[in-house]
C-alpha atoms as a PDB file:
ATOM      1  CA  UNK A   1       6.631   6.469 -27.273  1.00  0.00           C
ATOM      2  CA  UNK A   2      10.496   5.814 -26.946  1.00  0.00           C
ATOM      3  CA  UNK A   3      12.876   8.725 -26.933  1.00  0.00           C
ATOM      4  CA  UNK A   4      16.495   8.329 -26.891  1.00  0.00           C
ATOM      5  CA  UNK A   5      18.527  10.556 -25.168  1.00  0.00           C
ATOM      6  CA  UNK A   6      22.089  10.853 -25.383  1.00  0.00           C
ATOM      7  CA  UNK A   7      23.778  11.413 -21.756  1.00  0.00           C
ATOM      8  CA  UNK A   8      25.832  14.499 -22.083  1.00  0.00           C
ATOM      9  CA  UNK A   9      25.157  16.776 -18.760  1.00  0.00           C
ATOM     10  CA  UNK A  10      25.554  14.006 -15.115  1.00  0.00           C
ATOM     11  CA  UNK A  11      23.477  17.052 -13.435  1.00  0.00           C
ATOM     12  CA  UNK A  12      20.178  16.600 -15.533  1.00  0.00           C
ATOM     13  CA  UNK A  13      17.593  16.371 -13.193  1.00  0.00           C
ATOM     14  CA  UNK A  14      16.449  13.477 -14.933  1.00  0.00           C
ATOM     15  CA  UNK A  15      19.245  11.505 -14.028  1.00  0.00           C
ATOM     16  CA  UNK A  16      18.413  12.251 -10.347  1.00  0.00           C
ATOM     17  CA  UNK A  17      16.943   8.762  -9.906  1.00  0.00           C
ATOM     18  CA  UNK A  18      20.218   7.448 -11.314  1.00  0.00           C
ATOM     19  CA  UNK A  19      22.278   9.394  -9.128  1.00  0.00           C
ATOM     20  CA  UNK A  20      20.310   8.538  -5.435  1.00  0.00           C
ATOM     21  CA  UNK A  21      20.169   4.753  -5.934  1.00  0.00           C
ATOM     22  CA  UNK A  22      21.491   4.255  -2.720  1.00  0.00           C
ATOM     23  CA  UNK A  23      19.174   6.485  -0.902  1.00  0.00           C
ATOM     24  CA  UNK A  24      16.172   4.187  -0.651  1.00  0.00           C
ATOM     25  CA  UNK A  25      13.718   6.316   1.067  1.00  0.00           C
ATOM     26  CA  UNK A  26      14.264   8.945  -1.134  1.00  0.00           C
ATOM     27  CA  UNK A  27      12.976   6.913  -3.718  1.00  0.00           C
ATOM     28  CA  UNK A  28      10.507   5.000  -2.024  1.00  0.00           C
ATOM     29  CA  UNK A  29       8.680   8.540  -1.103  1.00  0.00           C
ATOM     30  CA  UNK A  30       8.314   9.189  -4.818  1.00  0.00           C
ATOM     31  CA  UNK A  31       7.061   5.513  -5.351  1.00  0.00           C
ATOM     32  CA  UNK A  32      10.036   4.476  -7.836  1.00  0.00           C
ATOM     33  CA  UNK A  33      12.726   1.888  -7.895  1.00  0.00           C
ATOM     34  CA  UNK A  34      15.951   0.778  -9.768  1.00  0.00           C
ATOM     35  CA  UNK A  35      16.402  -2.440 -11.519  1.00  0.00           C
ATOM     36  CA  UNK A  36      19.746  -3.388 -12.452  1.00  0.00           C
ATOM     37  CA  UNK A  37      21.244  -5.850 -14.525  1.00  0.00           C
ATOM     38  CA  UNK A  38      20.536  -6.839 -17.827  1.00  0.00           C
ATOM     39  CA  UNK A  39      18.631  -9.747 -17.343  1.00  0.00           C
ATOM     40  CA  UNK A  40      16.648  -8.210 -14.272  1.00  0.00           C
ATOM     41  CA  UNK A  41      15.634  -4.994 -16.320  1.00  0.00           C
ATOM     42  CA  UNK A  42      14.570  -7.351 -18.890  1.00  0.00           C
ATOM     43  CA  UNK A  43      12.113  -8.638 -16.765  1.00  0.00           C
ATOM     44  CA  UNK A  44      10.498  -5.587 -16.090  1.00  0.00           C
ATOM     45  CA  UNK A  45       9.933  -4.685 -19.251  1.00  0.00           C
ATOM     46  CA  UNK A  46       7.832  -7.790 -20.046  1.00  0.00           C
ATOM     47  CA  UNK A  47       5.979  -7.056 -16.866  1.00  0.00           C
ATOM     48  CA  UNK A  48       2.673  -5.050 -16.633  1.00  0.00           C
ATOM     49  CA  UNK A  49       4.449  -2.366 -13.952  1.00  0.00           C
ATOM     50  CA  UNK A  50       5.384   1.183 -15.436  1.00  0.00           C
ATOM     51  CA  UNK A  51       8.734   1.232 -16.486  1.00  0.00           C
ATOM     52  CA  UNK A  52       9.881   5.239 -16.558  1.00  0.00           C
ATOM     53  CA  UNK A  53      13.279   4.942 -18.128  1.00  0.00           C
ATOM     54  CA  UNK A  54      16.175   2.861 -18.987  1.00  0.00           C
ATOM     55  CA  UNK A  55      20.047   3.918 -18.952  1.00  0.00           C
ATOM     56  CA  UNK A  56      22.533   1.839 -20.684  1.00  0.00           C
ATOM     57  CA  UNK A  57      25.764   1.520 -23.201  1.00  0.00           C
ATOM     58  CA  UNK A  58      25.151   2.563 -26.779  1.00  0.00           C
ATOM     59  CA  UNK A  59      25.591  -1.611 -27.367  1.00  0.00           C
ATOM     60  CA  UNK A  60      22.231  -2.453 -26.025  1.00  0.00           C
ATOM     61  CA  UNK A  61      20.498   0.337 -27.552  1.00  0.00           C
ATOM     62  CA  UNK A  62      18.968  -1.545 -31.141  1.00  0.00           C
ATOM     63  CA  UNK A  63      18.114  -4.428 -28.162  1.00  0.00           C
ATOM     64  CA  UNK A  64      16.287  -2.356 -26.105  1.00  0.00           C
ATOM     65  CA  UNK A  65      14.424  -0.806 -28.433  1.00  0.00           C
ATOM     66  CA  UNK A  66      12.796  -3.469 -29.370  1.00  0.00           C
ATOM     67  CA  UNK A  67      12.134  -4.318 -26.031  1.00  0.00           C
ATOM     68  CA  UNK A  68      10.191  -1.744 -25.324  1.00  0.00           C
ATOM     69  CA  UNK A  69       8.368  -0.723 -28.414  1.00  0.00           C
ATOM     70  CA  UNK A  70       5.377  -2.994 -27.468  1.00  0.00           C
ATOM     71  CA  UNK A  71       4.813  -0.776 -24.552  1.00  0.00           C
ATOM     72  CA  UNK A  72       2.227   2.151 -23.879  1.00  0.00           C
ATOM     73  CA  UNK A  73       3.727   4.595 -22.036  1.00  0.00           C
ATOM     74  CA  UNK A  74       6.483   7.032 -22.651  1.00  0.00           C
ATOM     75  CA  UNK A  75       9.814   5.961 -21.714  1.00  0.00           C
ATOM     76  CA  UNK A  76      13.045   7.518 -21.787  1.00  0.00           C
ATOM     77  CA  UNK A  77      15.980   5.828 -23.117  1.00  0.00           C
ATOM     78  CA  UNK A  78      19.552   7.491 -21.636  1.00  0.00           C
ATOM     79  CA  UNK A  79      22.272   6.038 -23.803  1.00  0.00           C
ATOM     80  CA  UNK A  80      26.450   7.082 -22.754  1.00  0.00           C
ATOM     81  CA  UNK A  81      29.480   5.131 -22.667  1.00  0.00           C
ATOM     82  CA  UNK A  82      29.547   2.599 -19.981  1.00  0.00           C
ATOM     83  CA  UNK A  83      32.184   4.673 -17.869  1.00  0.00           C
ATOM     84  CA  UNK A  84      30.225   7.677 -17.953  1.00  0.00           C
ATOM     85  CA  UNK A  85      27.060   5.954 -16.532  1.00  0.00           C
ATOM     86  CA  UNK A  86      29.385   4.082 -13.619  1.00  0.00           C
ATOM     87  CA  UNK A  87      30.694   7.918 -13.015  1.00  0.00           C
ATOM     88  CA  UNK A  88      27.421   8.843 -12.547  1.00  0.00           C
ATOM     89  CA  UNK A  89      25.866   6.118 -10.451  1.00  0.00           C
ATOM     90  CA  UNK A  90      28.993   5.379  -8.481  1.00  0.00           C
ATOM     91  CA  UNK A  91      30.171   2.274  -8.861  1.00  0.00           C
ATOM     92  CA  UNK A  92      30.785  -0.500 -11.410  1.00  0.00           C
ATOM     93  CA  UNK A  93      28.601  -1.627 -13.455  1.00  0.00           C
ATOM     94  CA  UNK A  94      28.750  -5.563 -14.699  1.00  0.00           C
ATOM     95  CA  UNK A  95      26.244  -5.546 -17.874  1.00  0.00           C
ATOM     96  CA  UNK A  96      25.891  -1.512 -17.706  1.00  0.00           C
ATOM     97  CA  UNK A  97      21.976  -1.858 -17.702  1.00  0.00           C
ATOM     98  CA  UNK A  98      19.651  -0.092 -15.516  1.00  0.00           C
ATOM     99  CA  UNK A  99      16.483   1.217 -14.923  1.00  0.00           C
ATOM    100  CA  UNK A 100      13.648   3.360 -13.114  1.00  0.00           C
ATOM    101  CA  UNK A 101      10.155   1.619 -12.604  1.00  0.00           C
ATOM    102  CA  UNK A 102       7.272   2.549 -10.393  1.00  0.00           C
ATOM    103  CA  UNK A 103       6.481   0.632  -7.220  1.00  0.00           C
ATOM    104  CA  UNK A 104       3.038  -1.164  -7.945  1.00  0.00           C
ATOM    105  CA  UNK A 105      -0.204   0.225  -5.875  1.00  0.00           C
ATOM    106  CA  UNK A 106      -0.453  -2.401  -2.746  1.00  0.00           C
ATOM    107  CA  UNK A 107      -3.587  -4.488  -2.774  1.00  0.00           C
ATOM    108  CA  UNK A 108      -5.805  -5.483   0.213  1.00  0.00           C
ATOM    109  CA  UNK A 109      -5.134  -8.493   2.777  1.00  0.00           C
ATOM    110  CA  UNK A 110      -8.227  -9.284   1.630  1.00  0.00           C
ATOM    111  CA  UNK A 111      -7.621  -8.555  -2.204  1.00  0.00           C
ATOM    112  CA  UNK A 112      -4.863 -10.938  -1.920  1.00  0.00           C
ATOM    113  CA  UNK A 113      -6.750 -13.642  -0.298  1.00  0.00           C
ATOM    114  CA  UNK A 114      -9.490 -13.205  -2.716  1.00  0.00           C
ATOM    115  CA  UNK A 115      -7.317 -14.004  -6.165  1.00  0.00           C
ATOM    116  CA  UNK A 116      -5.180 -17.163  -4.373  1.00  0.00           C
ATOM    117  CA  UNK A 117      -6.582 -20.294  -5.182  1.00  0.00           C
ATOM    118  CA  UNK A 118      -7.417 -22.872  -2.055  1.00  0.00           C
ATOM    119  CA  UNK A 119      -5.194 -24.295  -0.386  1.00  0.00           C
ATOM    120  CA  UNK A 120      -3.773 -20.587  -0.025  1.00  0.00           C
ATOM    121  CA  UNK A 121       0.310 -20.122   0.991  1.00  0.00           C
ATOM    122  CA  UNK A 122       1.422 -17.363   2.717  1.00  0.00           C
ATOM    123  CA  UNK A 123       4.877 -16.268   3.978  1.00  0.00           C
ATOM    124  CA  UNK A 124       5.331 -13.285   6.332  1.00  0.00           C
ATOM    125  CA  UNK A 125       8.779 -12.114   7.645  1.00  0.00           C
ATOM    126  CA  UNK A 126       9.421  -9.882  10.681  1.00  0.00           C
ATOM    127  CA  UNK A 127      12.445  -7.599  11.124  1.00  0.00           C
ATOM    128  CA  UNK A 128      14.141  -8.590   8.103  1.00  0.00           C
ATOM    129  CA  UNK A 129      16.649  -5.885   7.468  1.00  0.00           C
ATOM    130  CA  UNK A 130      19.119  -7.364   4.928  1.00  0.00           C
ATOM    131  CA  UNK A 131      18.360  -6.343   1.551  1.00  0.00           C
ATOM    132  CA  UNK A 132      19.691  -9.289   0.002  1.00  0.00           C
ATOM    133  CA  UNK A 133      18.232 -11.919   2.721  1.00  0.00           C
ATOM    134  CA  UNK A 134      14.852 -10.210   1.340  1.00  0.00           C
ATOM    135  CA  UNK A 135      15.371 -10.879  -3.019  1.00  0.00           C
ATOM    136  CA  UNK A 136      16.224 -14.202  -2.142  1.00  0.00           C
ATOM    137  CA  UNK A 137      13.164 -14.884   0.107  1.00  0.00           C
ATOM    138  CA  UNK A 138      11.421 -13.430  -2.773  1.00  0.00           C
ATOM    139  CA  UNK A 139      13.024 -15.220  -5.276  1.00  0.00           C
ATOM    140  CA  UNK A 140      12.180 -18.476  -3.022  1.00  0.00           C
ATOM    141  CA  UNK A 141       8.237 -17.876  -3.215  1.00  0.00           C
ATOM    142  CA  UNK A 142       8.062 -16.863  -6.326  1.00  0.00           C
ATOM    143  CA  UNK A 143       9.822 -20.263  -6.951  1.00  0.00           C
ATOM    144  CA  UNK A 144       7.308 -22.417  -5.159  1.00  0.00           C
ATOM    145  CA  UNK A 145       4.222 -20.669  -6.044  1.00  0.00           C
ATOM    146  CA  UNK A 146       3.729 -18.784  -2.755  1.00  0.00           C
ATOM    147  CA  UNK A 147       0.053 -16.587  -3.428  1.00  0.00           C
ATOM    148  CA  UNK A 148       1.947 -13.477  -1.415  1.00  0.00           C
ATOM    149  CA  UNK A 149       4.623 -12.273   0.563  1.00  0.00           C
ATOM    150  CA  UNK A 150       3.654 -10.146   4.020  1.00  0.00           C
ATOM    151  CA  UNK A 151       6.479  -8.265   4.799  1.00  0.00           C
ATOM    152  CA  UNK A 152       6.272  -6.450   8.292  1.00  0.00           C
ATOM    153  CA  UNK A 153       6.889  -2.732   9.254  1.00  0.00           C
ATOM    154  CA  UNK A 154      10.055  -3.297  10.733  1.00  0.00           C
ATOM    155  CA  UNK A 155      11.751  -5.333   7.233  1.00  0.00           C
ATOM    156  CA  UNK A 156      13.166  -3.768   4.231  1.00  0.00           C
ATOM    157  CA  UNK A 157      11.251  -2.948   1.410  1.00  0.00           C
ATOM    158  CA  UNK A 158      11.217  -5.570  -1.237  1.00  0.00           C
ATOM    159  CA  UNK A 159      11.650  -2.967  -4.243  1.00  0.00           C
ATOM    160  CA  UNK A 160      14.638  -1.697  -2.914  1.00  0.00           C
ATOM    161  CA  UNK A 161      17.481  -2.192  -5.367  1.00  0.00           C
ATOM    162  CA  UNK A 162      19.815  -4.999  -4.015  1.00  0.00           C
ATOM    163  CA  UNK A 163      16.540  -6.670  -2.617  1.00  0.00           C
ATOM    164  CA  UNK A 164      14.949  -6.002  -6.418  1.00  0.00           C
ATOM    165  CA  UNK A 165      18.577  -7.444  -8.094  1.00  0.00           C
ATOM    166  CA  UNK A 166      19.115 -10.411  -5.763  1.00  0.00           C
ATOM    167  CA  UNK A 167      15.289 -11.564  -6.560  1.00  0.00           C
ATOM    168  CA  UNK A 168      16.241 -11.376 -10.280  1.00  0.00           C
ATOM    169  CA  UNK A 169      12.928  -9.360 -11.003  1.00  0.00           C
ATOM    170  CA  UNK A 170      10.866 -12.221  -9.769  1.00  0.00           C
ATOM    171  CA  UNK A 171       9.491  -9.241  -7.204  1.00  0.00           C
ATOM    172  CA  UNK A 172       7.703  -7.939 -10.266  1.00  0.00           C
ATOM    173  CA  UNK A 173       5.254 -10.803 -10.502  1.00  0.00           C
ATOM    174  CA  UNK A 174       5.271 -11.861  -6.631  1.00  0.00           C
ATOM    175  CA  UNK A 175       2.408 -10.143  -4.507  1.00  0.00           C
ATOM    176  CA  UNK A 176       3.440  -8.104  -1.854  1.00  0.00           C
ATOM    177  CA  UNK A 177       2.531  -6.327   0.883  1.00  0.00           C
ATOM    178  CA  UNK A 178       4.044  -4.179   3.329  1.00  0.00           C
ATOM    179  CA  UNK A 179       2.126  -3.868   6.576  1.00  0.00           C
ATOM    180  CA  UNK A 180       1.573  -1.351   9.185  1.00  0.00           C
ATOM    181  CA  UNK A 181       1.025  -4.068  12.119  1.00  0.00           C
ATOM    182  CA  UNK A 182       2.139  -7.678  11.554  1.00  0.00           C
ATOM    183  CA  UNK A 183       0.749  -8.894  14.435  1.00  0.00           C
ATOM    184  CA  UNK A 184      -2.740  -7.195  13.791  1.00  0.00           C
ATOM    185  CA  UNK A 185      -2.456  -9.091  10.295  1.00  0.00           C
ATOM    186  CA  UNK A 186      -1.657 -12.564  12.007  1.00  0.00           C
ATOM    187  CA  UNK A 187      -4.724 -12.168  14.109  1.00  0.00           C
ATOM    188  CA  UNK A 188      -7.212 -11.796  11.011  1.00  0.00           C
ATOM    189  CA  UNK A 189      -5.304 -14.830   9.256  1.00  0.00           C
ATOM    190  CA  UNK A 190      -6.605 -16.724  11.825  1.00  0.00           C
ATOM    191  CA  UNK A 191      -9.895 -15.552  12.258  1.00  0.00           C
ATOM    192  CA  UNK A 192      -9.933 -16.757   8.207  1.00  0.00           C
ATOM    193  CA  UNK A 193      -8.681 -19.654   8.931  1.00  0.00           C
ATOM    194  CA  UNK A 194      -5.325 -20.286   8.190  1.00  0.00           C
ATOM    195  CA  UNK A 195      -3.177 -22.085   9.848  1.00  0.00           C
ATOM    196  CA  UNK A 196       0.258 -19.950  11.416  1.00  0.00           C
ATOM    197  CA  UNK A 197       3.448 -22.044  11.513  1.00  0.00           C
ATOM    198  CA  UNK A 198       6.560 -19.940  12.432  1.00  0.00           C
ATOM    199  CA  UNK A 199      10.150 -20.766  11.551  1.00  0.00           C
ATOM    200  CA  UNK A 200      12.238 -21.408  14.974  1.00  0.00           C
ATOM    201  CA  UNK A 201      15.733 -22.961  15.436  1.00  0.00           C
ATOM    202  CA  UNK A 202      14.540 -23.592  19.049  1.00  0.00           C
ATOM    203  CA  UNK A 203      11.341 -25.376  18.609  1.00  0.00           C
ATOM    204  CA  UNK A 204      11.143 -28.316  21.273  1.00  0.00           C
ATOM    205  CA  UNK A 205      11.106 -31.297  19.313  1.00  0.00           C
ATOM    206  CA  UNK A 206       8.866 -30.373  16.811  1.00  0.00           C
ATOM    207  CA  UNK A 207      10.283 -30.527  13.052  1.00  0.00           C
ATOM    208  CA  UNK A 208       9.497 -29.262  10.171  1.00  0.00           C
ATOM    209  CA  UNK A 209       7.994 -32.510   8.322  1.00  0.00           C
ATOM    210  CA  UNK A 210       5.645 -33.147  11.435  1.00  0.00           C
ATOM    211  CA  UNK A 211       3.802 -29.663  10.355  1.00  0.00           C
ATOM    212  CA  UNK A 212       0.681 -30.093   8.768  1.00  0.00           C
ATOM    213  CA  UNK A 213       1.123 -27.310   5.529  1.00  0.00           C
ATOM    214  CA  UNK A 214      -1.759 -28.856   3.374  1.00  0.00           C
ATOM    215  CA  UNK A 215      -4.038 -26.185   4.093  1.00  0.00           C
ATOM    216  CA  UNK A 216      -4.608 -22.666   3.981  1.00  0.00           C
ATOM    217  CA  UNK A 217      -1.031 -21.944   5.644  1.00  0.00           C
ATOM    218  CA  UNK A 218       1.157 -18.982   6.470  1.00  0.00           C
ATOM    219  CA  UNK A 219       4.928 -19.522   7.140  1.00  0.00           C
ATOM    220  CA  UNK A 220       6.337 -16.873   9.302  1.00  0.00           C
ATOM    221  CA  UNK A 221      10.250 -15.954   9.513  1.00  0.00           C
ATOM    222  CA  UNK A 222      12.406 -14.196  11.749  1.00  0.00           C
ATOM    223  CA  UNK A 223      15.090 -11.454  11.262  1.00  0.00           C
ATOM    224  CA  UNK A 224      18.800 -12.487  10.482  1.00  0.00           C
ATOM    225  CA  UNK A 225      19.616 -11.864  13.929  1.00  0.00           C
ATOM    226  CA  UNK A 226      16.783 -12.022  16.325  1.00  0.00           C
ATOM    227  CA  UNK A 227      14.529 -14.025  14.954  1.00  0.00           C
ATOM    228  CA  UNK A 228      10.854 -13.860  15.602  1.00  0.00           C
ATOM    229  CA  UNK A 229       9.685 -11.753  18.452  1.00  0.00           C
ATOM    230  CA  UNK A 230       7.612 -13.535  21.484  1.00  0.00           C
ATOM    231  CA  UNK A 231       4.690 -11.354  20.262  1.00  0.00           C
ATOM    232  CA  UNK A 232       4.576 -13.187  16.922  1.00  0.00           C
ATOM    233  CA  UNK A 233       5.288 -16.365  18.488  1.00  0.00           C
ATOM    234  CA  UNK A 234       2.230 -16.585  20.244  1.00  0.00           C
ATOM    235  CA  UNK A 235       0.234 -15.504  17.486  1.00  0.00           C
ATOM    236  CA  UNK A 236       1.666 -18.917  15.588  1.00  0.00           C
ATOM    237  CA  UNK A 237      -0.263 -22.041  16.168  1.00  0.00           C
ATOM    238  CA  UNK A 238       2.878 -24.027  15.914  1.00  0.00           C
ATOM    239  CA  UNK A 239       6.547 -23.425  15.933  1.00  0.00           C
ATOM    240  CA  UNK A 240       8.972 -25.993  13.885  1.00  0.00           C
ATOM    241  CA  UNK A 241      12.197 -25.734  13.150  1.00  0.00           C
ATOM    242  CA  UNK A 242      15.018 -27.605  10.199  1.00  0.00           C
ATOM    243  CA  UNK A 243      16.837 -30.887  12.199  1.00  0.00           C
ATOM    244  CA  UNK A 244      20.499 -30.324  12.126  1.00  0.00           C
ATOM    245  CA  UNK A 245      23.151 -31.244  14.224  1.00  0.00           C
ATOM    246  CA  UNK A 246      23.168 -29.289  17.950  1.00  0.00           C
ATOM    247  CA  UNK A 247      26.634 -27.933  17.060  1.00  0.00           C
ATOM    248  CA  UNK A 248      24.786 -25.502  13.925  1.00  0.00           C
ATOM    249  CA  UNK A 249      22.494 -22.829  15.457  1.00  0.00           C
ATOM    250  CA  UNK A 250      20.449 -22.340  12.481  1.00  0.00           C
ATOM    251  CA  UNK A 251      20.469 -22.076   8.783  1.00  0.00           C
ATOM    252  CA  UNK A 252      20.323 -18.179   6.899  1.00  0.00           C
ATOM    253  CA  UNK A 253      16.695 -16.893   6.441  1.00  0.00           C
ATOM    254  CA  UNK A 254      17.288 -17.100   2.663  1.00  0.00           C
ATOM    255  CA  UNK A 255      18.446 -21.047   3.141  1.00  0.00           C
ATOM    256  CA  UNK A 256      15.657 -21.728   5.516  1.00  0.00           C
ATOM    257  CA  UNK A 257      13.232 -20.212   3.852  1.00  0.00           C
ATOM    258  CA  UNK A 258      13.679 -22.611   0.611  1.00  0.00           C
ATOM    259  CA  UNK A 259      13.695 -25.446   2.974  1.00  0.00           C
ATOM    260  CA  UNK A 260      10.350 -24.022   4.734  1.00  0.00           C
ATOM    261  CA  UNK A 261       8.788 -23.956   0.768  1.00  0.00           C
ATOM    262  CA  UNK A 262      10.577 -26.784  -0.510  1.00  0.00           C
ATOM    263  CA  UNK A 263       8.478 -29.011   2.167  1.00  0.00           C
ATOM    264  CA  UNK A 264       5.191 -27.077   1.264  1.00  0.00           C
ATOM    265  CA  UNK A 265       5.651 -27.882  -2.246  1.00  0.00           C
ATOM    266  CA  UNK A 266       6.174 -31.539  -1.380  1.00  0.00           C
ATOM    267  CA  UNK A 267       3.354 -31.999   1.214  1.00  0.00           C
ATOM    268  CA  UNK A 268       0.694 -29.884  -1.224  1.00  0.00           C
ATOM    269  CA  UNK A 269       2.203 -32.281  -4.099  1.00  0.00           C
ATOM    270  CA  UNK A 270       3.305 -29.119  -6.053  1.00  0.00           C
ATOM    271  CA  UNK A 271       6.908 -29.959  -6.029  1.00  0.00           C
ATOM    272  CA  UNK A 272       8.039 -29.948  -9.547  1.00  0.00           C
ATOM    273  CA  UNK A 273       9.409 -33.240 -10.609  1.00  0.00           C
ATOM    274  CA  UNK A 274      12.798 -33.244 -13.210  1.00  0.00           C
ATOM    275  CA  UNK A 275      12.330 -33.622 -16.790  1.00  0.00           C
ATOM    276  CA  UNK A 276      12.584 -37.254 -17.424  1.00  0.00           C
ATOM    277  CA  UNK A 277      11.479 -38.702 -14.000  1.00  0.00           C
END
C-alpha cells in the first residue's frame, strides 16, 4: 500500500533516516540505506530489495506513484517543496529525489559460488575507504558481469550513500559481501580453486595481458593509498600490474579496476562488441 504524506513537521521521527544521511553507521546498525537521485531511486524500485520510503517534490509525485504501485509492501511517500526537503537533509538537492531501502541479507561465500556460472569472476578490495572509489568499482563489475564483489573489513560499505549514488544503483543487483577476514576468505578461494591475481603498480615485469584470467579467477585491489597489504600479497598467486610510462605511479582504483575487467571480458570473450561491428 502507498500512503502519501505531506511533509509539514522536519522533527517527525520518520524523517530521522532523512535527517542522519551522513551518519553511516547509524544507519548501517538499523540495516537501511539512502538512494539519491532520480534515476538511482528509480532503480531501486524495480529491484526485488525493500524499499521503506521515498521523499521528493510534489512534481514527481503522479510519477512515483506509479512506480511503486506494483510493489508489495507498504511504503511511505513524503512529498514537500524541494527547499524544504534540502532544509531538512542539508544540502542541495539536484533532481530532489530520495529514498530509504533496506540493506539486503548477505549470502554465503559459498552461496555465492554456488549461483555463478563456470568460469566464476571474483573481485575483492582491501582497505578501500573512499566512498566514491567504491560505487565506481561497483559500477565497473556490474558492467562486466563480475558473479560478486568481496569487500574486506577494513573498506567502506558499498550501501553507503555516495558509494550507493556513484554506482548508479547498479549495487542493487551486484552480489556483495562484506567479510570479517579477507585473508581467511583468500585462503578458501584457493583451496576451491581459483586462481588469485592481485592488482600492483610494482609488479616486476609482469603485465596485466600476460595473466591467465580464463578461469575461475579473483582480482584483488588495493586501497587508494596503500595498496594491498604484504599479507594479501602472498595469498595472490600472481601479481600484475597496467604498463604505463615510469614517470605515472599508478592509475585510481576506480580507473584500474575497469582496466583489470575490461581485460577479463576480453580474454573470457565476454567483451561486448558495438552495435554494427
Amino acid at each position: 500500500m502507498i500512503l502519501v504524506r505531506p511533509i509539514d513537521n522536519l522533527d517527525l521521527p520518520e524523517l530521522r533516516p532523512y535527517r542522519t544521511m551522513r551518519y553511516q553507521h547509524e544507519q548501517r546498525s538499523q540495516g537501511i540505506f539512502v538512494a539519491e537521485g532520480e534515476k538511482v531511486v528509480r532503480r531501486l524500485i524495480e529491484s526485488p530489495l525493500t524499499v521503506l520510503s521515498v521523499m521528493l517534490p510534489e512534481k514527481w509525485l503522479p510519477e512515483y506513484q506509479r512506480l511503486l504501485a506494483p510493489r508489495s509492501e507498504d511504503i511511505t511517500i513524503y512529498v514537500g517543496p524541494k527547499e524544504l526537503l534540502e532544509t531538512l537533509i542539508g544540502f542541495s538537492m539536484y533532481q530532489g529525489v530520495l529514498a530509504v531501502g533496506r540493506v539486503p541479507p548477505q549470502p554465503t561465500l559459498e552461496e555465492l559460488l554456488r549461483r555463478a556460472q563456470p568460469p566464476r569472476l571474483l573481485v575483492a578490495t582491501e582497505g578501500m575507504s573512499n566512498s566514491l572509489n567504491m560505487g565506481a568499482l561497483v559500477r565497473n563489475c556490474a558492467a562486466f558481469s563480475v558473479d560478486a564483489l568481496l569487500v574486506s573489513e577494513a573498506c567502506c560499505s558499498p550501501f553507503i550513500r555516495r558509494a550507493v549514488r556513484a554506482s548508479m544503483g547498479t549495487v542493487f543487483r551486484l552480489p556483495t559481501l562484506e567479510l570479517t577476514s579477507l585473508r581467511e576468505t583468500l585462503g578458501h578461494l584457493r583451496q576451491q580453486g581459483f586462481h588469485l591475481v592481485a592488482a600492483h603498480p610494482h609488479a616486476d615485469r609482469r603485465t596485466l595481458a600476460q595473466a591467465d584470467l580464463r578461469g575461475d579467477c579473483c582480482l584483488v585491489l588495493g586501497s587508494e593509498g596503500e595498496g594491498l597489504s604484504e599479507a594479501v600479497l602472498d595469498l595472490c598467486h600472481e601479481h600484475v600490474a597496467i604498463p604505463m610510462p615510469p614517470d605515472v605511479d599508478s592509475l585510481n582504483v576506480a580507473s584500474a579496476s575497469a582496466v583489470f575487467l575490461y581485460e577479463a571480458a576480453r580474454q573470457r570473450g565476454t567483451a561486448r562488441q558495438p552495435a554494427g561491428s
